[in-house]
N, C-alpha and C. Protein backbone atom coordinates (compact mmCIF):
# COMPACT_ATOMS: atom_id res chain seq x y z
N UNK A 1 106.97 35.88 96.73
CA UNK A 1 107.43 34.78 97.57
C UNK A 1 107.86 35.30 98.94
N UNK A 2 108.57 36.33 98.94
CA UNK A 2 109.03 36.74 100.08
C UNK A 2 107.96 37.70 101.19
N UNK A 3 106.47 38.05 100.49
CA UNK A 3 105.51 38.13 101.01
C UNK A 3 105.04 37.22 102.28
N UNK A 4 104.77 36.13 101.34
CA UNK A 4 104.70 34.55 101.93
C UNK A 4 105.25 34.11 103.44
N UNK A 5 106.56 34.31 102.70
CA UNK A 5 107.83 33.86 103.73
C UNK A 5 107.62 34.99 105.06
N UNK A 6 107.19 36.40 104.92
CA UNK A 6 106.91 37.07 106.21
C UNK A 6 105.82 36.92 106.61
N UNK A 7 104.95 36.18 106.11
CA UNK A 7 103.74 35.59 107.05
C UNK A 7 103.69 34.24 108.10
N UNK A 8 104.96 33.81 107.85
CA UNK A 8 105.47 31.93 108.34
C UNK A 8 104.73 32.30 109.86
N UNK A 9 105.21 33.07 110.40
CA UNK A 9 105.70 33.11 111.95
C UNK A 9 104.18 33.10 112.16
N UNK A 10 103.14 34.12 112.01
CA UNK A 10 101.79 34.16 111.94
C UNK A 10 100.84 32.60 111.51
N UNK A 11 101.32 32.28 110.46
CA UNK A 11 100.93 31.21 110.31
C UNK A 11 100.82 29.77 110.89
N UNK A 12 102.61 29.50 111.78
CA UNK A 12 102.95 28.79 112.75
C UNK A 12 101.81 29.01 113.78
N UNK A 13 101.95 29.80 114.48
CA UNK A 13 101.43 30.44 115.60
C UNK A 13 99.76 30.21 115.02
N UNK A 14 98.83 30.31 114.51
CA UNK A 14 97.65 29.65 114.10
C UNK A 14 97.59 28.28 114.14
N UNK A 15 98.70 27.73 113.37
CA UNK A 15 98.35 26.13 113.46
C UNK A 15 98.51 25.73 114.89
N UNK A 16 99.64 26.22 115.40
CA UNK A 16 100.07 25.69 116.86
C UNK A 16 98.04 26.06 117.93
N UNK A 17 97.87 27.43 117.42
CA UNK A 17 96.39 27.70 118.28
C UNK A 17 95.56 26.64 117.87
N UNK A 18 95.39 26.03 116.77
CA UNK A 18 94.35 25.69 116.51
C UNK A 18 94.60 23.97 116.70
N UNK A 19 95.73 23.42 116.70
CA UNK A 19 95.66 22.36 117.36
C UNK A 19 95.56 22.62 118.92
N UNK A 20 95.72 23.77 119.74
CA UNK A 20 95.81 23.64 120.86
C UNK A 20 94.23 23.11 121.24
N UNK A 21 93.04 23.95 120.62
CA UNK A 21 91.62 23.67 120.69
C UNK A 21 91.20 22.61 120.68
N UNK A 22 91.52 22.01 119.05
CA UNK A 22 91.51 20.44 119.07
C UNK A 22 91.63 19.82 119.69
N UNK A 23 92.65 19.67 120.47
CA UNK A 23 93.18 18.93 121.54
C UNK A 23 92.48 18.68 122.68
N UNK A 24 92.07 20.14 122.87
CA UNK A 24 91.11 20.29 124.16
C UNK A 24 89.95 19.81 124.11
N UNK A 25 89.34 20.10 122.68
CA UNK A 25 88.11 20.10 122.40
C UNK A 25 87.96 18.68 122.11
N UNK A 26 88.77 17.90 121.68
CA UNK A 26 88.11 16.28 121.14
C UNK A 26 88.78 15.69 122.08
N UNK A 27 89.76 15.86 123.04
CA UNK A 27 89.99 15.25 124.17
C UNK A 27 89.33 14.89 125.45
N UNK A 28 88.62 16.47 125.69
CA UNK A 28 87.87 16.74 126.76
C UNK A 28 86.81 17.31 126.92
N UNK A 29 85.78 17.55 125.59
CA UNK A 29 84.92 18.65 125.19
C UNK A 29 84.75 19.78 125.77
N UNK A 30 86.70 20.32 126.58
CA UNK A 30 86.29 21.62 127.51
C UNK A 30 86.67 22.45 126.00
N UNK A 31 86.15 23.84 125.85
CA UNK A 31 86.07 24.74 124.87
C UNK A 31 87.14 25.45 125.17
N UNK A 32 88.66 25.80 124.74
CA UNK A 32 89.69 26.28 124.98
C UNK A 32 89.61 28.16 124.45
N UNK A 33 89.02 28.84 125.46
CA UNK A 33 88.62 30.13 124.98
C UNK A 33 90.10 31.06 124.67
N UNK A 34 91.15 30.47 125.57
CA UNK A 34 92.52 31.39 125.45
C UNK A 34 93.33 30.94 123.50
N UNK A 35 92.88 29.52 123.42
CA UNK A 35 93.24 29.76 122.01
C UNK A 35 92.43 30.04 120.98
N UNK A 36 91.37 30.24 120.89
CA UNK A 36 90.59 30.98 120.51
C UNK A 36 90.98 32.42 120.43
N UNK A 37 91.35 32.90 121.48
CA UNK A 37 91.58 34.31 121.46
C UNK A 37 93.00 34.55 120.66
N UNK A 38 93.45 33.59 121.06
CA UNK A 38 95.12 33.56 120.50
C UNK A 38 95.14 33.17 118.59
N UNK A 39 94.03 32.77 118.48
CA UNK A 39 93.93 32.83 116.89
C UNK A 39 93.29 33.87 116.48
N UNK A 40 92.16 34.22 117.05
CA UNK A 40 91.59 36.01 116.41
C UNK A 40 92.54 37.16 116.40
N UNK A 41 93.33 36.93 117.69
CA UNK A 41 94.66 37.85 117.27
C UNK A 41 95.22 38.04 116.50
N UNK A 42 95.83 36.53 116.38
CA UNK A 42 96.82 36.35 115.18
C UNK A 42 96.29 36.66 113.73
N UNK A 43 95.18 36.19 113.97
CA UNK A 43 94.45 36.49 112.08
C UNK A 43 93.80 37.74 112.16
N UNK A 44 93.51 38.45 112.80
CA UNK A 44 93.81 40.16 112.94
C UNK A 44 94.68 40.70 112.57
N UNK A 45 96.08 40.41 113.07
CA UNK A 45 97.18 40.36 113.05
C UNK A 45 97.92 40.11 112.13
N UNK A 46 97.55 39.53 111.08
CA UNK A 46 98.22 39.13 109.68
C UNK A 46 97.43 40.23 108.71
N UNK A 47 96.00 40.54 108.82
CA UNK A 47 95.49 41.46 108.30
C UNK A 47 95.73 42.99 108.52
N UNK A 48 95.58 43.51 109.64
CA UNK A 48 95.89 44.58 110.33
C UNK A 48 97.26 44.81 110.04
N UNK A 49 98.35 44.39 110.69
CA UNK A 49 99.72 44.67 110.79
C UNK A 49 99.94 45.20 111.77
N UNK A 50 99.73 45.54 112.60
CA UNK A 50 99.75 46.45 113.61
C UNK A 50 101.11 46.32 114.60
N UNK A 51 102.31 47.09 114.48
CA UNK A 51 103.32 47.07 115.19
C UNK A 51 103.41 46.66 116.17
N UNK A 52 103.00 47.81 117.31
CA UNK A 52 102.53 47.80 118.80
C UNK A 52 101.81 46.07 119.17
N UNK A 53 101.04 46.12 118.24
CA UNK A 53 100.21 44.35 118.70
C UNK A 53 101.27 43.65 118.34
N UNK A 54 101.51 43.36 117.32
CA UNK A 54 102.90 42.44 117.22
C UNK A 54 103.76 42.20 118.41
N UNK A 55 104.43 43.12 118.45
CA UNK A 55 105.56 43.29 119.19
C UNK A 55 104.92 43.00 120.95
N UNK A 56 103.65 43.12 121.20
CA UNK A 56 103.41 42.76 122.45
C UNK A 56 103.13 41.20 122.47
N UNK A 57 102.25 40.65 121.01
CA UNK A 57 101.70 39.26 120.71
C UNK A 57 103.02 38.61 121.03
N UNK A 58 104.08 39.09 120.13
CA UNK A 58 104.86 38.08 119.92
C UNK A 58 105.68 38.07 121.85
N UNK A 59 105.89 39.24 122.39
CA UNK A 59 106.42 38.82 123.75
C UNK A 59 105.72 38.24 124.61
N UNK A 60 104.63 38.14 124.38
CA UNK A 60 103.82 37.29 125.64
C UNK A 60 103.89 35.84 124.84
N UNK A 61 104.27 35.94 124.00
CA UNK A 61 103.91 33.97 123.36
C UNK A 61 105.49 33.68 123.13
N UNK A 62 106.34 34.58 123.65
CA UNK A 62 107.67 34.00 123.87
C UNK A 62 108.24 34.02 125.15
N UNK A 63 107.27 34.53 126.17
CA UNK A 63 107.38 34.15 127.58
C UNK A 63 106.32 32.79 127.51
N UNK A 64 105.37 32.61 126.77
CA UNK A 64 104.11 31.42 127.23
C UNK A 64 105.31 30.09 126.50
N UNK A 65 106.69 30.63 125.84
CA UNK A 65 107.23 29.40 125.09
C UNK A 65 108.32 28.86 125.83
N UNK A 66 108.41 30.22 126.83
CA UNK A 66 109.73 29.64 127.81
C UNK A 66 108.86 29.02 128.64
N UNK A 67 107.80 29.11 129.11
CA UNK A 67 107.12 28.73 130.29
C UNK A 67 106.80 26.92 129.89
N UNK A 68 106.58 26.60 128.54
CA UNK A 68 106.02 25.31 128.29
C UNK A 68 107.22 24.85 127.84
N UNK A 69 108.64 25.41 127.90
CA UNK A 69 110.03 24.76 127.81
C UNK A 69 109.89 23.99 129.42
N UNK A 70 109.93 25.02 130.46
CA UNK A 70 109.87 24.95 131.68
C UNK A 70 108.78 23.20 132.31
N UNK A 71 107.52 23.42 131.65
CA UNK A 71 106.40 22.96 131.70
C UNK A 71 106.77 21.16 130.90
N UNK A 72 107.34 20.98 129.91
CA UNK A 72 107.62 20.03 129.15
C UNK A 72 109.14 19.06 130.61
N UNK A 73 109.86 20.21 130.62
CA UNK A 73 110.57 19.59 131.50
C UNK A 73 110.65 18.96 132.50
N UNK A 74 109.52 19.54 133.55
CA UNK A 74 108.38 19.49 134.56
C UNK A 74 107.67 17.72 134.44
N UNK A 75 107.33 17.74 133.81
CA UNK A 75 106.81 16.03 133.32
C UNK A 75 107.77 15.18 132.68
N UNK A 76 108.92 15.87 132.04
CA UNK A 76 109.92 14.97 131.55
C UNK A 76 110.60 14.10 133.21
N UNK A 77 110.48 14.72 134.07
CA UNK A 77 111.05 14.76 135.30
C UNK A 77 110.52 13.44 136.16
N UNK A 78 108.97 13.54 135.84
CA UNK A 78 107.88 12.46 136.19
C UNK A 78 108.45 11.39 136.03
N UNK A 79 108.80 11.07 135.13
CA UNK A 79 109.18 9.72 134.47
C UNK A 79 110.42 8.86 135.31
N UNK A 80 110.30 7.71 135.78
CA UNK A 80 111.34 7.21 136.36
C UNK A 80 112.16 6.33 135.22
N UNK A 81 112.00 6.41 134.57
CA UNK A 81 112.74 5.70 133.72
C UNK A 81 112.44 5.97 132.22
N UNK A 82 113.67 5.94 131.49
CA UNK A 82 113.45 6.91 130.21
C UNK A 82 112.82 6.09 129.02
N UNK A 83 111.38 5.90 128.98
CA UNK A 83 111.48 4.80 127.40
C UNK A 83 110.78 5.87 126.46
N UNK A 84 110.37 5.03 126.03
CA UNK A 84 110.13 5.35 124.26
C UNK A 84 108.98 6.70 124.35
N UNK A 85 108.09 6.51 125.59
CA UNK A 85 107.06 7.58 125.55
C UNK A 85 107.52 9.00 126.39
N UNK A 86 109.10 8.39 127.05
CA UNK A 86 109.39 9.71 127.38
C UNK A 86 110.33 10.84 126.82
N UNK A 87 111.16 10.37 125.70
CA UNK A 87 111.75 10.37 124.43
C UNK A 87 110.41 11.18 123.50
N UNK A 88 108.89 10.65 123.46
CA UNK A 88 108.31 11.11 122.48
C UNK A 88 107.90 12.29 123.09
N UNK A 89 108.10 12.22 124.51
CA UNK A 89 107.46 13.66 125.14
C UNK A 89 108.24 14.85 124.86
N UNK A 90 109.95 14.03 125.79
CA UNK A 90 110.49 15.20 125.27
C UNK A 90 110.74 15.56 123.77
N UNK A 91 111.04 15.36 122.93
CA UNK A 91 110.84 15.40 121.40
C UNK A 91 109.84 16.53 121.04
N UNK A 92 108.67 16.00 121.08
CA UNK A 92 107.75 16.53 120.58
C UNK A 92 107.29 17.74 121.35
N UNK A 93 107.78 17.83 122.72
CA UNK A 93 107.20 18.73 123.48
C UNK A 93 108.26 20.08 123.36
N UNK A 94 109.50 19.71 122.94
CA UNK A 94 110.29 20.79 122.67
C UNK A 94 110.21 21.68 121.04
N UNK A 95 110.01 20.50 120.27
CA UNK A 95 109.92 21.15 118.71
C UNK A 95 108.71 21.69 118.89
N UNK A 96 107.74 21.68 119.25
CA UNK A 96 106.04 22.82 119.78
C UNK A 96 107.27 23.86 120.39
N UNK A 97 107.71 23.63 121.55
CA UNK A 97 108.32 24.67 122.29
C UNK A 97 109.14 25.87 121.40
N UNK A 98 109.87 24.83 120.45
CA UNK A 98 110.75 25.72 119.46
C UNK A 98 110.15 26.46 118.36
N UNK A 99 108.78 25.98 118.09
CA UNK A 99 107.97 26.57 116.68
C UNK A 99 107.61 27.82 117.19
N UNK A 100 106.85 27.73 118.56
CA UNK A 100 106.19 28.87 118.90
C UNK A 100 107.77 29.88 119.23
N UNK A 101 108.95 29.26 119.65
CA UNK A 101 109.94 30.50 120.33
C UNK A 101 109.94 30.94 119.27
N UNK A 102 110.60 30.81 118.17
CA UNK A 102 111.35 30.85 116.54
C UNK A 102 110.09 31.71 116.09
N UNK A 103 108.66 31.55 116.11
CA UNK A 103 107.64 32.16 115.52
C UNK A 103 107.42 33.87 116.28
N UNK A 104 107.58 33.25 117.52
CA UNK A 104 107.65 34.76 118.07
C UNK A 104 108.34 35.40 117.76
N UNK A 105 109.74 35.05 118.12
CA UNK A 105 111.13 35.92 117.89
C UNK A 105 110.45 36.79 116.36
N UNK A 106 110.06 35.72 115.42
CA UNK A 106 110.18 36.43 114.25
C UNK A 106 109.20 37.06 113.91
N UNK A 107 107.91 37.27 115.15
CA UNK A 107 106.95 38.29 114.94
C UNK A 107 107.20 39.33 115.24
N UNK A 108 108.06 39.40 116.54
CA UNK A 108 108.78 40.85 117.30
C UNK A 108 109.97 41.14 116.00
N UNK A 109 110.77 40.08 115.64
CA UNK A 109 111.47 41.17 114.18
C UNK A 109 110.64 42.14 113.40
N UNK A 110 109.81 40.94 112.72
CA UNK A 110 108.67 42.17 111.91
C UNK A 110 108.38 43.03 112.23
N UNK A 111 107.68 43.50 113.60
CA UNK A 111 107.48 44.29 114.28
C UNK A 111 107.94 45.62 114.57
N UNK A 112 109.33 45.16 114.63
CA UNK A 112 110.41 46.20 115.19
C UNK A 112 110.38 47.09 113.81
N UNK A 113 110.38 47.98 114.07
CA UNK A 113 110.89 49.60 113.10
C UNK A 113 111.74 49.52 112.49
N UNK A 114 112.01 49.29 111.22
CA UNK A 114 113.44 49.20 110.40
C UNK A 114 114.04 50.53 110.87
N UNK A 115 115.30 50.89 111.12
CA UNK A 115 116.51 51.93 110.51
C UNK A 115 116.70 52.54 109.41
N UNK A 116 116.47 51.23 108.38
CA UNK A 116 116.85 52.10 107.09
C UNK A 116 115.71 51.43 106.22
């Protein structure tokens, strides 16, 4: 079980890539090559183990999580008046924001070199 449980963060971080594609892809039929790349990593990355990749994966996708904190806020801002769709923005645009921070953080734990 606790196998499992140290794969979450990896796993997050896939679903979050692979709706990012979707999105792109049945929205706009543009082909989203950065999440693409951001899922071969990751599922490398669950196989491999690889410290060094970790620990760099997970800091660049916890700067890309402050940046779409930043980015969510940015359009929350748009809005002259607060209704129901700007409530669903911010909402939804922060719990994405928080899956990917929380997923990173806990890829760079894994990562890191135990002590003992």
């Amino acid at each position: 079980m606790k196998k499992y449980l140290l794969l979450l963060p990896e796993f997050f971080i896939i679903a979050l890539s692979i709706y990012w594609f979707l999105e792109n892809y049945m929205g706009s039929g543009y082909v989203n090559y950065i999440a693409l790349v951001v899922f071969v990593i990751v599922a490398l990355q669950v196989f491999l183990k690889n410290k060094i990749v970790g620990i760099m994966l997970g800091s660049i996708l916890f700067l890309f999580g402050l940046y779409m904190v930043l980015a969510v806020l940015s359009e929350f801002r748009k809005f002259t008046s607060i209704d129901s769709s700007a409530i669903q923005l911010i909402s939804v645009g922060f719990l994405i924001c928080f899956v990917l921070i929380s997923s990173s953080i806990g890829l760079i734990y894994k990562s890191i070199p135990k002590p003992f």
